[in-house]
Protein backbone atom coordinates (compact mmCIF):
# COMPACT_ATOMS: atom_id res chain seq x y z
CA UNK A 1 59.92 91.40 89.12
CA UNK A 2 60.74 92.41 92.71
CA UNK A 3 58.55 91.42 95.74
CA UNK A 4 56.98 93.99 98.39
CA UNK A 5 58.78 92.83 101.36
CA UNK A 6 56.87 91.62 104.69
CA UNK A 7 58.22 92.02 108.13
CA UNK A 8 57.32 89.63 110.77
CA UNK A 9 58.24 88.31 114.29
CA UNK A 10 58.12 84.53 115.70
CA UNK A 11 60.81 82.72 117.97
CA UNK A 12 61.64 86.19 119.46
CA UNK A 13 63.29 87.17 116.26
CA UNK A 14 62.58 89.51 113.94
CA UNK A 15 61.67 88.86 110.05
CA UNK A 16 62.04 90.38 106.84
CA UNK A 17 60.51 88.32 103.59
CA UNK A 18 59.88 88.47 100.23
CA UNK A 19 57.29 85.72 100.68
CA UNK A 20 54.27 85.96 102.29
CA UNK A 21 54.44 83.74 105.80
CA UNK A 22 50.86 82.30 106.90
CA UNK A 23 49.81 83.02 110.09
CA UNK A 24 53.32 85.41 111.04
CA UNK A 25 52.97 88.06 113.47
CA UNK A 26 53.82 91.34 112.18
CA UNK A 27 56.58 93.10 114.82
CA UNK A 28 55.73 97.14 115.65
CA UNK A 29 58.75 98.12 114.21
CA UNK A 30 59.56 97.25 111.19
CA UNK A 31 62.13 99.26 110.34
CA UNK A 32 64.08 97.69 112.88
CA UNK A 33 67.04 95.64 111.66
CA UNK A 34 65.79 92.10 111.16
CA UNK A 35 67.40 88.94 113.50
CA UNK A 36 66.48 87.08 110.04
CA UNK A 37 66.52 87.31 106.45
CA UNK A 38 64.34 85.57 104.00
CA UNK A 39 65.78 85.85 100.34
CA UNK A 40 64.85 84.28 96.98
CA UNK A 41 66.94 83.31 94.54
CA UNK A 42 69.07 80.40 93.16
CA UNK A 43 69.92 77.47 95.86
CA UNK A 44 72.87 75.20 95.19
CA UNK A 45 72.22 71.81 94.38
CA UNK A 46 74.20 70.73 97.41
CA UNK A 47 76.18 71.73 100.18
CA UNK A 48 80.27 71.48 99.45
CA UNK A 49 81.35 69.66 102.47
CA UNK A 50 78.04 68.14 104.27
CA UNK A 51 78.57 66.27 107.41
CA UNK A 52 74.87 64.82 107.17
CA UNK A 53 73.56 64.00 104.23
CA UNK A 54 69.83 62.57 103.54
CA UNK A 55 68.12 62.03 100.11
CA UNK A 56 65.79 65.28 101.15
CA UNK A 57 68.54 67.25 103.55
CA UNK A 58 72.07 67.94 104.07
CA UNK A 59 73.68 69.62 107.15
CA UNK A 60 77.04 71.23 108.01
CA UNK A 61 78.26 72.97 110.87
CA UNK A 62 77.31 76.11 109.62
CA UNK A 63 74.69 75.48 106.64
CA UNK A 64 71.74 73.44 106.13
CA UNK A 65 70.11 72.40 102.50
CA UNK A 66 66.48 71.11 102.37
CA UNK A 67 64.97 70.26 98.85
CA UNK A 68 61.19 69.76 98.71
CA UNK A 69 59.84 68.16 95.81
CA UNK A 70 57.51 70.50 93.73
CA UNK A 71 57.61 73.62 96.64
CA UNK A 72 61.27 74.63 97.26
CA UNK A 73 64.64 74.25 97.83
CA UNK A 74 66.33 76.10 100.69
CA UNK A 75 69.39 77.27 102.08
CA UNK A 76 69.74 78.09 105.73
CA UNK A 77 72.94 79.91 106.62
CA UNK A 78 74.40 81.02 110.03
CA UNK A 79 70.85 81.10 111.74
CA UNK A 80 70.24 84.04 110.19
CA UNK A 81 69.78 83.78 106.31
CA UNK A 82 67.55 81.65 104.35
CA UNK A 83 67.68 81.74 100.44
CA UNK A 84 64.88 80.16 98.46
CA UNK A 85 64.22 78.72 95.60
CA UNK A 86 60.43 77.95 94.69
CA UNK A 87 59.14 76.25 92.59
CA UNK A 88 55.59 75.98 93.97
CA UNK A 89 52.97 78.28 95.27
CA UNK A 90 53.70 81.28 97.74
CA UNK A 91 51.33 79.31 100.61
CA UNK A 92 53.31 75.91 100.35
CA UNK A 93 56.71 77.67 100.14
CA UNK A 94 55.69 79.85 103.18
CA UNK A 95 53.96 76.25 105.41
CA UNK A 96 57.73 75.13 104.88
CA UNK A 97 59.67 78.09 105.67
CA UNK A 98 57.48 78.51 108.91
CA UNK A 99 58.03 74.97 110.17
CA UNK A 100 60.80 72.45 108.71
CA UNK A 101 63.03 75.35 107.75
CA UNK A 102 62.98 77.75 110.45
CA UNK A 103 63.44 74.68 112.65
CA UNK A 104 67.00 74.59 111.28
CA UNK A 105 67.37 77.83 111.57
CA UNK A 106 66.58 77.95 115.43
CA UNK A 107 69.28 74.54 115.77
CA UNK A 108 72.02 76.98 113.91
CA UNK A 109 71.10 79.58 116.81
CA UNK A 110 71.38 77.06 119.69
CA UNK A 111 67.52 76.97 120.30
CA UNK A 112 66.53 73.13 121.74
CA UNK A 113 63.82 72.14 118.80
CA UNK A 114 61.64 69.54 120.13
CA UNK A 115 58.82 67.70 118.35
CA UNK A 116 55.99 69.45 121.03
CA UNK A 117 52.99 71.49 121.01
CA UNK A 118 53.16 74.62 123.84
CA UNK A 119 50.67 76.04 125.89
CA UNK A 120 49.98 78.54 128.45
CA UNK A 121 49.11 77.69 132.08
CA UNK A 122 49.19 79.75 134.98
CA UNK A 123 52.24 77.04 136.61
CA UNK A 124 53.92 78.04 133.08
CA UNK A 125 54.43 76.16 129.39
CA UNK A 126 53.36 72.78 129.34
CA UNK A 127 54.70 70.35 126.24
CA UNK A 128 52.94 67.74 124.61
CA UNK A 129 55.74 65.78 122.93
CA UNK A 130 55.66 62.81 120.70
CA UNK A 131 56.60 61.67 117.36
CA UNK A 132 54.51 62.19 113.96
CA UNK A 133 51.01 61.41 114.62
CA UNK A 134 51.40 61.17 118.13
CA UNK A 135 48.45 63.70 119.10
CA UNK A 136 50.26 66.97 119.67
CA UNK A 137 48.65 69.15 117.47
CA UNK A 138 44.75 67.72 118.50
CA UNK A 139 45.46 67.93 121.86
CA UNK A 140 46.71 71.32 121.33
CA UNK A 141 42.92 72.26 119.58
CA UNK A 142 41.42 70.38 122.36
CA UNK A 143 43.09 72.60 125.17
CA UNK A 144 42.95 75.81 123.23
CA UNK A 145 38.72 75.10 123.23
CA UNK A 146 39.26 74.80 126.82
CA UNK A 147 40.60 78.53 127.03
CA UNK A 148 44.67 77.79 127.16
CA UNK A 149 46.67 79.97 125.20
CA UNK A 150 49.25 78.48 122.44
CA UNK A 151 52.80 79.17 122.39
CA UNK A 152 53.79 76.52 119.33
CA UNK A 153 52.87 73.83 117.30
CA UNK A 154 54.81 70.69 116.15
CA UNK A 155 57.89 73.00 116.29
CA UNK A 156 58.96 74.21 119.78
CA UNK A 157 62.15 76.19 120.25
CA UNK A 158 63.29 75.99 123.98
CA UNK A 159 65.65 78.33 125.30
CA UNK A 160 67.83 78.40 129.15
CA UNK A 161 67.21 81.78 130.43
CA UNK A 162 69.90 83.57 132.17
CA UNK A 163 68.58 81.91 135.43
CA UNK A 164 68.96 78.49 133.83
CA UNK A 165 65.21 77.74 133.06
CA UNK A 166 64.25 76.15 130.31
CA UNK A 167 61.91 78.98 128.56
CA UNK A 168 59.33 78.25 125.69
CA UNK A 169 59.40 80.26 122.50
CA UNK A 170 56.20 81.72 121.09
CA UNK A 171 56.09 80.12 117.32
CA UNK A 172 53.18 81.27 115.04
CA UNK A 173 49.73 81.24 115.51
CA UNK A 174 48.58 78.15 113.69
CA UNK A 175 48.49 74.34 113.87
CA UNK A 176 48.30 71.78 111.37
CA UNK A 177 45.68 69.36 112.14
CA UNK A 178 44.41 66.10 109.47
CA UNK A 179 41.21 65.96 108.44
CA UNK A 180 40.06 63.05 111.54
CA UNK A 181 41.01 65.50 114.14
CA UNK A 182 39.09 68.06 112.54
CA UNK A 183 35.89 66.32 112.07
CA UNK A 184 36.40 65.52 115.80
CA UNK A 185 37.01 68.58 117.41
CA UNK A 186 34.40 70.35 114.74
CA UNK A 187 36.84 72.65 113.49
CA UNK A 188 36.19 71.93 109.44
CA UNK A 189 35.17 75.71 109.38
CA UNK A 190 38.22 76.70 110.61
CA UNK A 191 40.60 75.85 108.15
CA UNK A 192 43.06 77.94 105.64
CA UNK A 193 43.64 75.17 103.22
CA UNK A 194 46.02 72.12 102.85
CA UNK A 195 49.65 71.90 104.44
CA UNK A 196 50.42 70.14 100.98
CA UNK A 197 48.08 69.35 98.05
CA UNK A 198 47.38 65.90 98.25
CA UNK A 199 47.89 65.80 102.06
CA UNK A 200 44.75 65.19 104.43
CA UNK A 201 46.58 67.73 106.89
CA UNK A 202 45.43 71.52 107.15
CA UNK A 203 46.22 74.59 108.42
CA UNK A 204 44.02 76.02 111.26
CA UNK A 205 44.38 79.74 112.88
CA UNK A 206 44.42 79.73 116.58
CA UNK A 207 42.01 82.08 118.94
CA UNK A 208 44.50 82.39 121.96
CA UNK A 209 47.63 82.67 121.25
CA UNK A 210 50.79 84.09 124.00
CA UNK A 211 53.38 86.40 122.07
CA UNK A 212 56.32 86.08 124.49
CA UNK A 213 58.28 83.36 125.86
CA UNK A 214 57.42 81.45 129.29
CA UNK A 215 58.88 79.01 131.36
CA UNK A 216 58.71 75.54 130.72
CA UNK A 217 56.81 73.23 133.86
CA UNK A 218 55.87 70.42 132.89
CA UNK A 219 55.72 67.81 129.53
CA UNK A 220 54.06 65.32 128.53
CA UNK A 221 55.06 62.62 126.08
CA UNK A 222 52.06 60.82 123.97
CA UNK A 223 52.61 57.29 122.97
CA UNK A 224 49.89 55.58 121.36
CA UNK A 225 48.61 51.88 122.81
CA UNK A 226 47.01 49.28 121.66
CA UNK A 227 44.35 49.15 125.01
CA UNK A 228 41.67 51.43 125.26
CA UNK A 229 42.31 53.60 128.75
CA UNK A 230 44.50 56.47 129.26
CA UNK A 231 47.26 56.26 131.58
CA UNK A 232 49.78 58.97 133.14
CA UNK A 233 53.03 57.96 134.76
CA UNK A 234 55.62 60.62 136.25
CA UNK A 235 59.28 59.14 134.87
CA UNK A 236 62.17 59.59 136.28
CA UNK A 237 64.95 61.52 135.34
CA UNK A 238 67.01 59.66 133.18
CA UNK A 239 63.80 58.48 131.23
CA UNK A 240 62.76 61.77 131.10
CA UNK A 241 66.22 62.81 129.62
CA UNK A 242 65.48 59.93 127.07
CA UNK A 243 62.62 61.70 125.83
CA UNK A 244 63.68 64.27 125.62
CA UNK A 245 66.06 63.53 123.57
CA UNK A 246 64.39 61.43 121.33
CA UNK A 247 61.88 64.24 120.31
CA UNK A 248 64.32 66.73 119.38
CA UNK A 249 63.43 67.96 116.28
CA UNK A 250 65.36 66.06 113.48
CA UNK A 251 67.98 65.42 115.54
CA UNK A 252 70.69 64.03 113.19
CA UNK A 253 71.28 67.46 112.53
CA UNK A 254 72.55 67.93 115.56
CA UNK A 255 75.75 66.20 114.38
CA UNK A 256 76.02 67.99 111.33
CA UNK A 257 75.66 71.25 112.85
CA UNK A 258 78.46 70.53 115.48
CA UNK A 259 76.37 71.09 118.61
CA UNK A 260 75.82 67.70 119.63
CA UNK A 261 77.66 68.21 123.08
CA UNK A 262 75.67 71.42 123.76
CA UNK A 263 72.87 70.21 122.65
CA UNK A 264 73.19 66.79 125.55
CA UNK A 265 73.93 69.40 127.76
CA UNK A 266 70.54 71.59 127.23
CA UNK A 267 68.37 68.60 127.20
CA UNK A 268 69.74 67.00 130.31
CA UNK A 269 69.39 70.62 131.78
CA UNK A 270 66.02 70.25 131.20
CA UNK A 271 65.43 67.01 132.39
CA UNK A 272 66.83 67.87 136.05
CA UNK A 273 64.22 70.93 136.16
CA UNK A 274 61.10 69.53 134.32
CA UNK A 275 58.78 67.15 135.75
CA UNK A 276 57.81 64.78 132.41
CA UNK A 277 55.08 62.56 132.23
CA UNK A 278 54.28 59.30 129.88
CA UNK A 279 50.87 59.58 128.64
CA UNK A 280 49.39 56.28 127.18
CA UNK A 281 46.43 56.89 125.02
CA UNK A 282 44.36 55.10 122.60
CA UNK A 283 45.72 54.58 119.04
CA UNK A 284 42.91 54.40 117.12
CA UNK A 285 40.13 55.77 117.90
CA UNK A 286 42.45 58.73 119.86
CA UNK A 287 39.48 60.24 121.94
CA UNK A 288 40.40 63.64 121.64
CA UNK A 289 38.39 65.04 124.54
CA UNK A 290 39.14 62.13 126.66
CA UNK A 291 42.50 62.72 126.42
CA UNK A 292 42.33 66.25 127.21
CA UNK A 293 40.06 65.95 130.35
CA UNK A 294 43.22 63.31 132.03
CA UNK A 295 45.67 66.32 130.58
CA UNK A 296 43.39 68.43 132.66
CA UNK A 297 42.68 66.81 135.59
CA UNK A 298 46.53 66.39 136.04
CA UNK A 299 47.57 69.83 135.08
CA UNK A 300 44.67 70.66 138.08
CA UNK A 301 46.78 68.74 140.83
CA UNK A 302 49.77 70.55 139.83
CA UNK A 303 47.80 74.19 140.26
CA UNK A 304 48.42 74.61 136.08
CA UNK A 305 44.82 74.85 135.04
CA UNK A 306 44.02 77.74 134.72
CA UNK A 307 45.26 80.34 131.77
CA UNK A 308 46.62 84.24 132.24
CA UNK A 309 44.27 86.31 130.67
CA UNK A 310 46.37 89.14 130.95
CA UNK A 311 49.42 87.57 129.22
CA UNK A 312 46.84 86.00 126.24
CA UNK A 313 47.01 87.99 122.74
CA UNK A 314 44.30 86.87 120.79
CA UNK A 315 45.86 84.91 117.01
């Protein structure tokens, strides 16, 4: 049975899918010829010559291999073809292809994937970067409540413009939040269902959302403490590089892929133009609002704190 395709548009690329993505924009033209193709069909069981190879993925220089128990396996190619193989439900093949997989694909284009939420300020892009359960996404809802636009969740693809910049990607218009954050921020009513059945993590449309890239200013790396204050320290350079580097998106790929040079060579780029700060908060509880009032009150001293409504497209 064949599938109605869809055609959508995240990353600055352009989609075409048999699967249903949540949450992906839908370009204007979409007869245009696609940057990416989304196929289904039947995924080797590995790659023939990985460099990296994990019980879940495998990575060569030009291919990348993901299998996900009970949801898919999938083949990214070139950064520009992904073939899947489900074995789930559309929604869980489509939370994947929208966040672990297209992550890969962005690496095979070049893109700098870090672990970091994106918003909108008037200075330009601020980051939120941190490992798993750092507080990206919830301080994402928090600042969105407080009128800033998103750019990207948990996934952000960073580009040099041709002016050097480092340049945020729009994503797609949703964040995954677990169930704590949601009780906290009162979003419960807000939610599309699960990431994963089983998982205490959901999927939450956003209200502001910016559709085109912007320039990165400033980022902020979360690191959970054991005291109960929230502290915000400008690092220098070469710590900054270190962070930046240690929330690049799954970055033993990097060495599979063959880009691990280029890939130095972006990050410390961005390091020498981005002011990054170390934010100590709370690890349990993570005072959500808290949090976002120091993000504030910082992001104020820099002149970032207030939004564009012109350049905000409502998600």
């Amino acid at each position: 049975m064949s599938r109605a395709l869809h055609h959508y548009m995240a990353y600055g690329l352009r989609m075409r899918s048999p699967i249903a993505l949540p949450f992906a924009p839908s370009p204007s033209a979409p007869d245009q010829e696609p940057d990416v193709v989304i196929r289904v069909g039947a995924a080797p069981a590995a790659l023939p010559a990985p460099v990296i190879k994990t019980k879940v993925w495998e990575s060569a220089p030009s291919a990348f291999l993901i299998n996900v128990d009970g949801v898919a396996r999938y083949l990214v190619t070139e950064g520009r073809d992904i073939l899947v193989e489900p074995c789930g439900s559309d929604h869980d093949v489509g939370v994947f292809l929208i966040g672990s997989v297209f992550a890969a694909l962005l690496q095979q284009r070049g893109v700098v994937t870090l672990h970091a939420s994106a918003i909108e300020t008037r200075a330009g892009a601020v980051l939120f970067l941190g490992s798993s359960g750092a507080g990206k996404s919830s301080l994402l809802a928090a600042m969105q409540q407080r009128g800033h636009a998103m750019l990207a969740d948990d996934v952000t693809g960073v580009l040099l413009d041709s002016g050097g910049r480092p340049t945020a990607l729009s994503a797609f218009p949703a964040m995954r939040l677990w169930a704590d954050a949601l009780d906290e921020l009162g979003w419960q009513h807000r939610t599309r269902g699960r990431v994963r059945k089983g998982l205490e993590k959901y999927l939450a449309p956003v209200e502001r959302f910016r559709a085109t890239p912007l320039a990165v200013c400033a980022a902020y790396m979360l690191t959970p403490s054991p005291g109960s204050g929230i502290e915000i320290e400008a690092c220098a350079r070469s710590t900054a590089f270190e962070h930046l580097l240690k929330c690049t998106y799954r970055k033993r790929c990097m060495h599979g892929l063959g880009q691990r040079p280029a890939h130095f060579r972006a990050v410390a780029a961005m390091a020498g133009q981005v002011p990054v700060f170390r934010v100590k908060r709370p690890a349990h509880p993570m005072r959500i609002n808290a949090l976002a009032d120091e993000i504030e009150r910082s992001l104020c001293q820099r002149g970032a704190e207030t939004v564009s409504p012109a350049a905000v497209a409502s998600g």
